[in-house]
N, C-alpha and C. Protein backbone atom coordinates (compact mmCIF):
# COMPACT_ATOMS: atom_id res chain seq x y z
N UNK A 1 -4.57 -12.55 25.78
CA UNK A 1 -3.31 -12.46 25.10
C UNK A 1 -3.59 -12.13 23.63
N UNK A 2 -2.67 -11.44 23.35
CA UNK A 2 -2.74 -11.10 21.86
C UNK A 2 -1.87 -11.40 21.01
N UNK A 3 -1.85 -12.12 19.70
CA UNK A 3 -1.07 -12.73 18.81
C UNK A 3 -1.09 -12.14 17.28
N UNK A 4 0.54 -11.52 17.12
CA UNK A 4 0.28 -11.19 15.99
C UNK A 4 0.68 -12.32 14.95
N UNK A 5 -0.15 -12.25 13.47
CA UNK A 5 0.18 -12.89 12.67
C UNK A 5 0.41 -12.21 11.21
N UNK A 6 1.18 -12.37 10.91
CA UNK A 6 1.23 -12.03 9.31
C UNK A 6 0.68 -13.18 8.12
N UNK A 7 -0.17 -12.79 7.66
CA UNK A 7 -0.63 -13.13 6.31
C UNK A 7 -0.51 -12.64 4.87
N UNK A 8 -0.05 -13.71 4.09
CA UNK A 8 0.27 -13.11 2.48
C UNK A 8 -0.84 -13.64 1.91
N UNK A 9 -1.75 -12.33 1.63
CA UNK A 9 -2.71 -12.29 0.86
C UNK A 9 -2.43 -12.66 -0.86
N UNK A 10 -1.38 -13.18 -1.08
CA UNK A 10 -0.90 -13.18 -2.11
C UNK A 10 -1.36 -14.62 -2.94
N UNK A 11 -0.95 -15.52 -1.65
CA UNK A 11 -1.07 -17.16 -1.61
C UNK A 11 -2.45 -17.66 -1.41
N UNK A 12 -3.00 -18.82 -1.38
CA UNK A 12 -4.17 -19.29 -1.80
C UNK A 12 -4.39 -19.06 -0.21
N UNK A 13 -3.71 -20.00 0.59
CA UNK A 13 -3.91 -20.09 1.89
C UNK A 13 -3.77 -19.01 2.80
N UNK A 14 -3.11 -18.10 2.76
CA UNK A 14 -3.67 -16.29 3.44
C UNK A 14 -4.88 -16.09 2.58
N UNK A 15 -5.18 -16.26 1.47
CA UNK A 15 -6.61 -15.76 1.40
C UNK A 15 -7.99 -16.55 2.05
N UNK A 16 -7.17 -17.92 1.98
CA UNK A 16 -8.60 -18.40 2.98
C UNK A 16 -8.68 -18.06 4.73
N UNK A 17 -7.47 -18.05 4.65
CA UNK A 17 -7.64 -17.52 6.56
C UNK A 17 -8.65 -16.04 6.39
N UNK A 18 -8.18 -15.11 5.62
CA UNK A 18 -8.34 -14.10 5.82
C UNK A 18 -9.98 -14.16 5.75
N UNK A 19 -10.52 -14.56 4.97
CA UNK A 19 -12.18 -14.89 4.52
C UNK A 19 -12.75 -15.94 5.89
N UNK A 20 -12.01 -16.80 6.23
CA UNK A 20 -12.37 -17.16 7.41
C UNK A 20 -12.61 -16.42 8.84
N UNK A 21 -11.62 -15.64 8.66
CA UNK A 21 -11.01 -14.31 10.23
C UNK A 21 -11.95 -13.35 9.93
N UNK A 22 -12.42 -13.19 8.53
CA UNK A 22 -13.53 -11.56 8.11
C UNK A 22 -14.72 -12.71 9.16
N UNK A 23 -15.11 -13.49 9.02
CA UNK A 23 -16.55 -13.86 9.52
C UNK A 23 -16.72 -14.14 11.37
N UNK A 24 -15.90 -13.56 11.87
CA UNK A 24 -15.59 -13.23 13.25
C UNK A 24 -16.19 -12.35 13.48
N UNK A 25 -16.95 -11.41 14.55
CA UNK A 25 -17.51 -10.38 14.73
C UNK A 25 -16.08 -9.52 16.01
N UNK A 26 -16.34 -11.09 16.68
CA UNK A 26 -15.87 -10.41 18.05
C UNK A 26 -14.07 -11.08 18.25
N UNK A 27 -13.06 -10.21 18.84
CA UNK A 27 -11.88 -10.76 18.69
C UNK A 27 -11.04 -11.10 17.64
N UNK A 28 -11.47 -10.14 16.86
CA UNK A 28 -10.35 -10.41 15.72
C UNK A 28 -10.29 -8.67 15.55
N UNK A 29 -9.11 -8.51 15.66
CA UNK A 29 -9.07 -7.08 14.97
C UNK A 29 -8.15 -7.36 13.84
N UNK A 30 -8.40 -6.06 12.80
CA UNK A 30 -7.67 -6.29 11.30
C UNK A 30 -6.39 -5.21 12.05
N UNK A 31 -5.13 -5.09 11.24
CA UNK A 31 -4.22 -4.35 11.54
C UNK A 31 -3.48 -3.89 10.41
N UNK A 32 -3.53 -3.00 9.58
CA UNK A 32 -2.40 -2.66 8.29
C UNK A 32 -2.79 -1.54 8.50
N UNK A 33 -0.94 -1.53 7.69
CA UNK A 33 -0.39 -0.23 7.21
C UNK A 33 -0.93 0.60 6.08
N UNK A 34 -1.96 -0.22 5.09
CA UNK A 34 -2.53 0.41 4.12
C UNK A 34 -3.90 1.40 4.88
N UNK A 35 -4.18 0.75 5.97
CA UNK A 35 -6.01 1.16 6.51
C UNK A 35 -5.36 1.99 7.43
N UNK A 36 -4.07 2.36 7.55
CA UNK A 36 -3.31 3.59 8.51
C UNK A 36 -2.56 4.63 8.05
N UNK A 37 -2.34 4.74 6.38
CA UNK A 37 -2.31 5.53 5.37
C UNK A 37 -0.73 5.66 6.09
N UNK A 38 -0.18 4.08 5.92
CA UNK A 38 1.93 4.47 6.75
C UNK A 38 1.85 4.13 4.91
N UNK A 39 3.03 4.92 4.28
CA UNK A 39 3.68 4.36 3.58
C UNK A 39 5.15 3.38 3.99
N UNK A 40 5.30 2.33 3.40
CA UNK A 40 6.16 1.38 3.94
C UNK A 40 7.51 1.98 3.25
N UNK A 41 8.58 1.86 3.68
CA UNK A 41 9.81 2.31 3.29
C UNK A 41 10.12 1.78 1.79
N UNK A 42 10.58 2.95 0.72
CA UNK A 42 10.55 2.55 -0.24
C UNK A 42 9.39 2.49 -1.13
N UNK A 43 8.33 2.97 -0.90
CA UNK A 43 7.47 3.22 -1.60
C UNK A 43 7.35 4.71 -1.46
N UNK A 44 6.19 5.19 -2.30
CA UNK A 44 5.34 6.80 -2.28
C UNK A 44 4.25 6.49 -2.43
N UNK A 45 3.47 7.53 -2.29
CA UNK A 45 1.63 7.84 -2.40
C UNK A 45 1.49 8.13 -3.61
N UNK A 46 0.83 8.11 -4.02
CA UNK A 46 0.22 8.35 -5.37
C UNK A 46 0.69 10.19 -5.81
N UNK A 47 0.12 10.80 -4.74
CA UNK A 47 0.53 12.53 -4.99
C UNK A 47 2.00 12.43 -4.89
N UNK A 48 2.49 12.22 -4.62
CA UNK A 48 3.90 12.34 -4.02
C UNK A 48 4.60 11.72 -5.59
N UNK A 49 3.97 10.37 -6.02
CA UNK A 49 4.15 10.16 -7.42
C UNK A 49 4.10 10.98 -8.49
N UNK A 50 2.86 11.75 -8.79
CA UNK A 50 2.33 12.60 -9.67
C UNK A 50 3.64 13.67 -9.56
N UNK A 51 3.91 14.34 -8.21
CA UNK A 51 4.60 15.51 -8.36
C UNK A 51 5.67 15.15 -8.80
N UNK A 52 6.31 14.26 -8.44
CA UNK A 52 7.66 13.96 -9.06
C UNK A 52 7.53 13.58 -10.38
N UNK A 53 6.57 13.00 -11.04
CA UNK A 53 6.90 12.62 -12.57
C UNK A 53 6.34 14.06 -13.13
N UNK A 54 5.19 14.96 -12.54
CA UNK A 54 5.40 16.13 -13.56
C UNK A 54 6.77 17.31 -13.37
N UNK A 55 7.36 17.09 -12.02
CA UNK A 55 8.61 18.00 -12.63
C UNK A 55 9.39 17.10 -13.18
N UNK A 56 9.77 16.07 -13.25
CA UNK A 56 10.77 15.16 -14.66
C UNK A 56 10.33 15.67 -15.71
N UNK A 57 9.39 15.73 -16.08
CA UNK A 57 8.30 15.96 -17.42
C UNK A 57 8.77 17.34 -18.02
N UNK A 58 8.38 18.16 -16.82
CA UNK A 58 8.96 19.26 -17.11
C UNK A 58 10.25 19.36 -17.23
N UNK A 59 10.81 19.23 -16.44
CA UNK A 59 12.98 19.14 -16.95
C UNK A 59 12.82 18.45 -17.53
N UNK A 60 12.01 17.52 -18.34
CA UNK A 60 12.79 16.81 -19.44
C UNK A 60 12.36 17.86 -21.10
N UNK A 61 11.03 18.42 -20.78
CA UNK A 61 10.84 19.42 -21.96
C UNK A 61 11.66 20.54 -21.89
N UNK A 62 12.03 21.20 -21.14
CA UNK A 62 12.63 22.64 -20.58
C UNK A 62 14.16 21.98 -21.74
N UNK A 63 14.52 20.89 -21.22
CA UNK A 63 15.89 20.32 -21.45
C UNK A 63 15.98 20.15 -23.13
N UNK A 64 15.17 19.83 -23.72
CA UNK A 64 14.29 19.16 -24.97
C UNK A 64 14.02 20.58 -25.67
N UNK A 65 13.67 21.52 -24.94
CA UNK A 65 12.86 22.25 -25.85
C UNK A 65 11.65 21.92 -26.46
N UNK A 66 10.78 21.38 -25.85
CA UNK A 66 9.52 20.86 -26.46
C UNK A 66 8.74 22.04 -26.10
N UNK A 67 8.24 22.72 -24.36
CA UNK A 67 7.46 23.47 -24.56
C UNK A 67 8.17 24.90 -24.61
């Protein structure tokens, strides 16, 4: 049987499970959305970041007259 659990790596106690569960070889699999490259709803990727703040950048100089 397989059991999922969520852990908040955030809190003292998800970080000790998690350091406990790393020293498992066998029967533990890890599972995230970060090590599966999902962005979670409401976020962006980093590129996806970049492009959008350099065209703001740009409409905001174009708008400005800077360049």
């Amino acid at each position: 049987m397989v059991h999922t659990v969520y852990l908040d790596d955030a809190t003292i106690n998800g970080r000790k499970m998690l350091k406990e569960l790393r020293r498992y070889k066998k029967g533990i699999q890890f599972d995230s959305s970060s090590m599966k490259n999902i962005v979670p709803e409401g976020y962006m990727t980093g590129e996806e970041f970049r492009k959008r703040a350099i065209t703001k950048v740009n409409i905001f100089c174009d708008k400005n007259g800077i360049l």
